[in-house]
Protein backbone atom coordinates (compact mmCIF):
# COMPACT_ATOMS: atom_id res chain seq x y z
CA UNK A 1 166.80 92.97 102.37
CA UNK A 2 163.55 93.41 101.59
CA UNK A 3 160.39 95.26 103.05
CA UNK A 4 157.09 92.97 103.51
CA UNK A 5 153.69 93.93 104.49
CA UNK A 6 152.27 91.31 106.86
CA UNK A 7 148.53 91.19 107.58
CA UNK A 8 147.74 89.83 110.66
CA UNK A 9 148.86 86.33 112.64
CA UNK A 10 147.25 83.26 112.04
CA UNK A 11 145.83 82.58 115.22
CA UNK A 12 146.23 86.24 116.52
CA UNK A 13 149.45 84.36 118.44
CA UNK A 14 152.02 82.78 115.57
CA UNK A 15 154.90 85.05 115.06
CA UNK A 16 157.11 82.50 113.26
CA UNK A 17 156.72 83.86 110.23
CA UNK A 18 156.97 87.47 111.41
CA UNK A 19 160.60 86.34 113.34
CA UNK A 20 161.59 84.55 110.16
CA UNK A 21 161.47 87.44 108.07
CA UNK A 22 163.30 89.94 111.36
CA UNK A 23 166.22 86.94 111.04
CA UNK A 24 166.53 87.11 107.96
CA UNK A 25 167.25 91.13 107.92
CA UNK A 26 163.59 92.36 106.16
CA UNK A 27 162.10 94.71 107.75
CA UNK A 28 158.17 94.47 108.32
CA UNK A 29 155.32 96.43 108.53
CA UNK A 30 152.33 95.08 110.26
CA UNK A 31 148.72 95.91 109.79
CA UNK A 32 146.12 94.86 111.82
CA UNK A 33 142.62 95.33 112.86
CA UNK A 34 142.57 95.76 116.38
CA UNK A 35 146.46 96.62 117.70
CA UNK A 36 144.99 95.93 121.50
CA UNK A 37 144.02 92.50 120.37
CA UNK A 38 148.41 91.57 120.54
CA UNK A 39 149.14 94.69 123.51
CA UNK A 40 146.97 92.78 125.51
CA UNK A 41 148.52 89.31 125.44
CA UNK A 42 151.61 90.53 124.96
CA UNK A 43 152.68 90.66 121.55
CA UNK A 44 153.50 94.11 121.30
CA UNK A 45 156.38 94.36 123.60
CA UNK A 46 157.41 91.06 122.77
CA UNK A 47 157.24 91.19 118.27
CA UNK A 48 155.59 94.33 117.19
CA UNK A 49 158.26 96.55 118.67
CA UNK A 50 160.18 95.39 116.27
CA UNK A 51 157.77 95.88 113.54
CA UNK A 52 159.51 98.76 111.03
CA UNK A 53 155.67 100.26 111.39
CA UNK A 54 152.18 99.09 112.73
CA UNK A 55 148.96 100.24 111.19
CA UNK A 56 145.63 99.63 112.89
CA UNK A 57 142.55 100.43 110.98
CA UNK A 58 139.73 99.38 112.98
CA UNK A 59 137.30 99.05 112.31
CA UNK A 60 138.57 97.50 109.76
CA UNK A 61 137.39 98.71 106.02
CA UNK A 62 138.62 97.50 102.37
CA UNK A 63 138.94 101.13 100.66
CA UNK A 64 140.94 102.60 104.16
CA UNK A 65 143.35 99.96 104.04
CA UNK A 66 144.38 99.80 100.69
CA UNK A 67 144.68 104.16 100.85
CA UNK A 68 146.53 103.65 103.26
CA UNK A 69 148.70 100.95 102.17
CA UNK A 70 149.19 102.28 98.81
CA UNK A 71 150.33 105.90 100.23
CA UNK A 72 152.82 103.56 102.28
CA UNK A 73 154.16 101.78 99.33
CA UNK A 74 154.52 104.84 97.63
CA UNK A 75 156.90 106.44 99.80
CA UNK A 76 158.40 103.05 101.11
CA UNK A 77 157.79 100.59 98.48
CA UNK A 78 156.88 96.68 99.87
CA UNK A 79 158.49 93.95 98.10
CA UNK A 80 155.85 91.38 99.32
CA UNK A 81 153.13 90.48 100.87
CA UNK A 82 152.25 88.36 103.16
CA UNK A 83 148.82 86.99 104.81
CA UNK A 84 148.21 83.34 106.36
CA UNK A 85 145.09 83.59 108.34
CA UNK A 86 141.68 82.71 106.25
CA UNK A 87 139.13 85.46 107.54
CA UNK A 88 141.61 88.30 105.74
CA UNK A 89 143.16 86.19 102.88
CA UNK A 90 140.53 87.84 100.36
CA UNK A 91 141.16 91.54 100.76
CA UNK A 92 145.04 90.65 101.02
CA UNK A 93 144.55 89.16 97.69
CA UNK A 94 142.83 92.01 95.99
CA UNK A 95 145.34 94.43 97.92
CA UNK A 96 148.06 92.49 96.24
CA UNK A 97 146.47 93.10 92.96
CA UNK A 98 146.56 96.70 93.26
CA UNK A 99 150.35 96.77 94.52
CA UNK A 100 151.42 94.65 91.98
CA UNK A 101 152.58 92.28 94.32
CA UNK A 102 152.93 87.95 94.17
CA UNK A 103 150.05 86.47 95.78
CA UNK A 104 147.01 84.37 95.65
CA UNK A 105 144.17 86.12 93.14
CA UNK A 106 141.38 87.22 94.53
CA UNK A 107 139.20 85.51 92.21
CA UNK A 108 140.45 82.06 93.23
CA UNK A 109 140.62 83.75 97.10
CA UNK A 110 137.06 84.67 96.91
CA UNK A 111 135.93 80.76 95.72
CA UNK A 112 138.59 79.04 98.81
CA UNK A 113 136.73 81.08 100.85
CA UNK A 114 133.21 79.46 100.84
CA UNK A 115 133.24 75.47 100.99
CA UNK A 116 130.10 75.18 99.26
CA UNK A 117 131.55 76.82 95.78
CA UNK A 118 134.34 74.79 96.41
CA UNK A 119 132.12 71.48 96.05
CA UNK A 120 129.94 72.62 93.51
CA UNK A 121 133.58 73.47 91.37
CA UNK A 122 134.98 70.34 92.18
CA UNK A 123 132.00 68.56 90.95
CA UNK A 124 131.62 70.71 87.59
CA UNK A 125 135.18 69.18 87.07
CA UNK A 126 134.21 65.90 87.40
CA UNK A 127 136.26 65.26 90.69
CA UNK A 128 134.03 62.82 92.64
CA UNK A 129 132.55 64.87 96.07
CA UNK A 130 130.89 63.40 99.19
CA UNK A 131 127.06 64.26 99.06
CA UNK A 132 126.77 67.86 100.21
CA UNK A 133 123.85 70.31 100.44
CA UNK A 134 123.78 73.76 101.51
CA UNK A 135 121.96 74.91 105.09
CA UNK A 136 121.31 78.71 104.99
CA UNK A 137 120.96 78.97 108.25
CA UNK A 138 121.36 76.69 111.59
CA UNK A 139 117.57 76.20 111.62
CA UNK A 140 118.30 74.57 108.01
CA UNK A 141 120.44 72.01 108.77
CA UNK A 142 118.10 69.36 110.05
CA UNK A 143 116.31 70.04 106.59
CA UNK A 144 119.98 69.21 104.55
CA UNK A 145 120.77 66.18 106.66
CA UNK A 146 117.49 64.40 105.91
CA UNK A 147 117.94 64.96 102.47
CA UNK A 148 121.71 63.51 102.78
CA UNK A 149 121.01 60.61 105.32
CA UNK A 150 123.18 60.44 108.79
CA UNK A 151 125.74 60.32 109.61
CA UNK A 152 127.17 63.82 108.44
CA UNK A 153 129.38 66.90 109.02
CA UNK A 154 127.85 69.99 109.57
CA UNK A 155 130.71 73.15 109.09
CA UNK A 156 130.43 77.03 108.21
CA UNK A 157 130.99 77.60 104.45
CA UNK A 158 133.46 80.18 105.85
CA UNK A 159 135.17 78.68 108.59
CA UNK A 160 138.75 77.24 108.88
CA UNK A 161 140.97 76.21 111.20
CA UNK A 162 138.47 72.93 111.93
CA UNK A 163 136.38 75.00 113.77
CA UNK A 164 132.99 74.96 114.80
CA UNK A 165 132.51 71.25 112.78
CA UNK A 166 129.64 69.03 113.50
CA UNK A 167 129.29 65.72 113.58
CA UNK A 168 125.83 64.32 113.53
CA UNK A 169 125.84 60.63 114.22
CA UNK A 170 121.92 59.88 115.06
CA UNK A 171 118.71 61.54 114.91
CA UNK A 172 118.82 62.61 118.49
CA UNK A 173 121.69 65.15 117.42
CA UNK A 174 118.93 67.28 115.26
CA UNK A 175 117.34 67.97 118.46
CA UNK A 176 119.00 71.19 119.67
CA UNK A 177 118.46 72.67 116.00
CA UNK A 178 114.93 71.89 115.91
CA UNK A 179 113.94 73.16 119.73
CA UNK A 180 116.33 75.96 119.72
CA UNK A 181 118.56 76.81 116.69
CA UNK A 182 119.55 80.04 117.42
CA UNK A 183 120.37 79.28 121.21
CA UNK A 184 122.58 76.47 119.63
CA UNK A 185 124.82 77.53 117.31
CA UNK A 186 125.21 81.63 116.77
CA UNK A 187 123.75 82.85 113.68
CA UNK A 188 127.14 84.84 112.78
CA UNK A 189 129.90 83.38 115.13
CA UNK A 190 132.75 85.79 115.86
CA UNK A 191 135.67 84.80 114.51
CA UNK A 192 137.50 88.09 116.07
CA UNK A 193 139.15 91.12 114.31
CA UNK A 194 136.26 92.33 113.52
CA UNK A 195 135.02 89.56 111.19
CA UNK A 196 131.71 87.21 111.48
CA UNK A 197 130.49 84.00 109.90
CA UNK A 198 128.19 84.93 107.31
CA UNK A 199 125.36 81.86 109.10
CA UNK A 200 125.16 79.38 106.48
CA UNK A 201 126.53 75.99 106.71
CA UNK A 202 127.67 73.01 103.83
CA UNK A 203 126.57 70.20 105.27
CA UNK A 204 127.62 66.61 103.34
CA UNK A 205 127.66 62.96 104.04
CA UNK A 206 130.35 62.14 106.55
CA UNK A 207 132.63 59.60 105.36
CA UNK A 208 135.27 57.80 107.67
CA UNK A 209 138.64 56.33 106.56
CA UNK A 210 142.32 57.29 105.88
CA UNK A 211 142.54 61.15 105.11
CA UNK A 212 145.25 61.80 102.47
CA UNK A 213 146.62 65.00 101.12
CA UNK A 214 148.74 66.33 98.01
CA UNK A 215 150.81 69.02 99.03
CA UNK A 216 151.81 71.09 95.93
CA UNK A 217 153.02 74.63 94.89
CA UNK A 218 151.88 76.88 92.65
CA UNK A 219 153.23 79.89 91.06
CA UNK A 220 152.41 81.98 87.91
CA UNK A 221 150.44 78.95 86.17
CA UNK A 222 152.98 76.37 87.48
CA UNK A 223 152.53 73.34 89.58
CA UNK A 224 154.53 71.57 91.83
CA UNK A 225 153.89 68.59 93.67
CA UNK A 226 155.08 68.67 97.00
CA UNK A 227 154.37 65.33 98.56
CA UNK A 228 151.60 62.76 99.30
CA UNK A 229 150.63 62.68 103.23
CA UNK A 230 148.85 60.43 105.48
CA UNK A 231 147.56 62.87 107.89
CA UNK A 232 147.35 62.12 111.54
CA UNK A 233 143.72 62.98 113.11
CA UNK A 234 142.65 63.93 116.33
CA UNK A 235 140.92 61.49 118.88
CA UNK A 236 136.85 61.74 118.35
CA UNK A 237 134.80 63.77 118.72
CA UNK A 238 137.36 65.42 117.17
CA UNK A 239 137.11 66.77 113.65
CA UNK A 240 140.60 68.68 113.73
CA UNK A 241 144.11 67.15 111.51
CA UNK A 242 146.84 66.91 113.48
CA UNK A 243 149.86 68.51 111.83
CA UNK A 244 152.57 65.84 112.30
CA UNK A 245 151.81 63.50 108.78
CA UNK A 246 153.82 60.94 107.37
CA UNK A 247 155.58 61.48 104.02
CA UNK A 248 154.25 58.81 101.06
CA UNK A 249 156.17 60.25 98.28
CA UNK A 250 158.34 63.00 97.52
C-alpha cells in the first residue's frame, strides 16, 4: 500500500485514476486549488470523502504548496505523485523534484508546455515541422497567417485538451481579428483553477491527411515504444482526436 499525492482531475470531473488507486488499497491525498470547484458538482461526497486528506490552497501559489506538501511528506511520507491535467503539470514536476519523487522534469515540463518551443526544438533536431510562426497576441494572428499562406491552425501556445483551435480556411476568417480582436478571442482565456492563457498563439500551416501517433514510455533515460496508432478525428469543424484509434503495430 502506498500513499500518493494527486494534484487535481483532468477535466475537474475524471476520477478514474483517483478510484484506481482507492481499489487498489493506496490511500490518497488530494490537493487542489479551489475544493468548491468538486463540492459543487458533486465530487466531494461522491470521491473526495474518501480522500486520506484534501488540501486547498487557493489561491493557488508555488512556494505555499510545496511548504505545505513537504511538511506533509515529512510526517506522512508520499510514495508518488501523480498529476494528469496540463495547466498544473509544471509545478507538479518541480514539486516532484523537491520530494524526490518519479515524475516528468520540470525542465522538459516547462518546454511541453508552450507549443511554440516545442516547434522551434523539433526543428533544431532536424525533425521536419509544418510552417509555424508565433502571434503574440490575437490582434497578431492575421499578421502570422499572411506570412504562412491559408489555410492554417490558429491554437494557444499553452492550451491542451484541443481547445480553443482555429481553423482559418479563407481570408474572410481574418475578419473578426482585424475589426475586433479582443471582442473575439479573450486575451487570457480562463482555463479555471485559477490559471489563464498567457495570450499568445502558434499559428502554422494547416495540413490535412491521416494523423498518426507513436505511443511510447519513458523512464529514467529509457524508451519504450508502445504502439503505432491511426487516430480517429472528429467530424469538421472539428479540430479534437477522438480517443478510440486503431492499433498498427505493437
Amino acid at each position: 500500500m502506498a500513499h500518493l499525492l494527486l494534484i487535481e482531475t483532468p477535466g475537474g470531473n475524471d476520477f478514474d485514476l483517483f478510484e484506481e488507486a482507492l481499489s487498489l488499497r493506496h490511500e490518497v491525498s488530494f490537493l487542489t486549488a479551489d475544493f468548491s470547484f468538486y463540492e459543487k458538482r458533486g465530487f466531494s461526497e461522491k470521491y473526495l470523502s474518501r480522500a486520506k486528506r484534501v488540501i486547498e490552497i487557493k489561491p493557488f501559489d508555488y512556494q505555499r504548496v510545496e511548504n505545505i506538501a513537504r511538511k506533509t511528506h515529512q510526517q506522512d511520507s508520499f510514495q508518488a505523485l501523480l498529476c494528469l491535467i496540463d495547466i498544473r503539470i509544471i509545478e507538479a514536476a518541480r514539486l516532484a523534484t523537491r520530494l524526490k519523487l518519479p515524475f516528468l522534469n520540470a525542465a522538459s515540463a516547462t518546454r511541453l508546455r508552450d507549443k511554440f518551443r516545442v516547434r522551434k526544438l523539433l526543428s533544431r533536431h532536424g525533425i521536419h515541422q509544418p510552417a509555424y510562426e508565433i502571434a503574440e497576441s490575437a490582434a497578431k494572428i492575421p499578421g502570422a497567417v499572411k506570412k504562412l499562406g491559408l489555410p492554417a491552425l490558429a491554437k494557444p501556445v499553452d492550451g491542451y485538451g484541443s481547445q480553443n483551435i482555429l481553423l482559418l480556411n479563407a481570408e474572410d476568417d481574418l475578419l473578426p481579428f482585424i475589426d475586433s480582436p479582443d471582442g473575439y478571442l479573450p486575451g487570457h482565456a480562463d482555463y479555471g483553477l485559477g490559471v489563464r492563457a498567457s495570450g499568445k498563439w502558434l499559428v502554422e500551416k494547416y495540413i490535412s491527411g491521416q494523423l498518426i501517433a507513436c505511443d511510447t514510455f519513458s523512464q529514467s533515460g529509457q524508451h519504450v515504444m508502445l504502439g503505432i496508432n491511426e487516430k480517429l478525428m472528429y467530424p469538421s469543424p472539428s479540430c479534437a482526436i477522438d480517443r478510440k484509434s486503431t492499433r498498427l503495430n505493437s
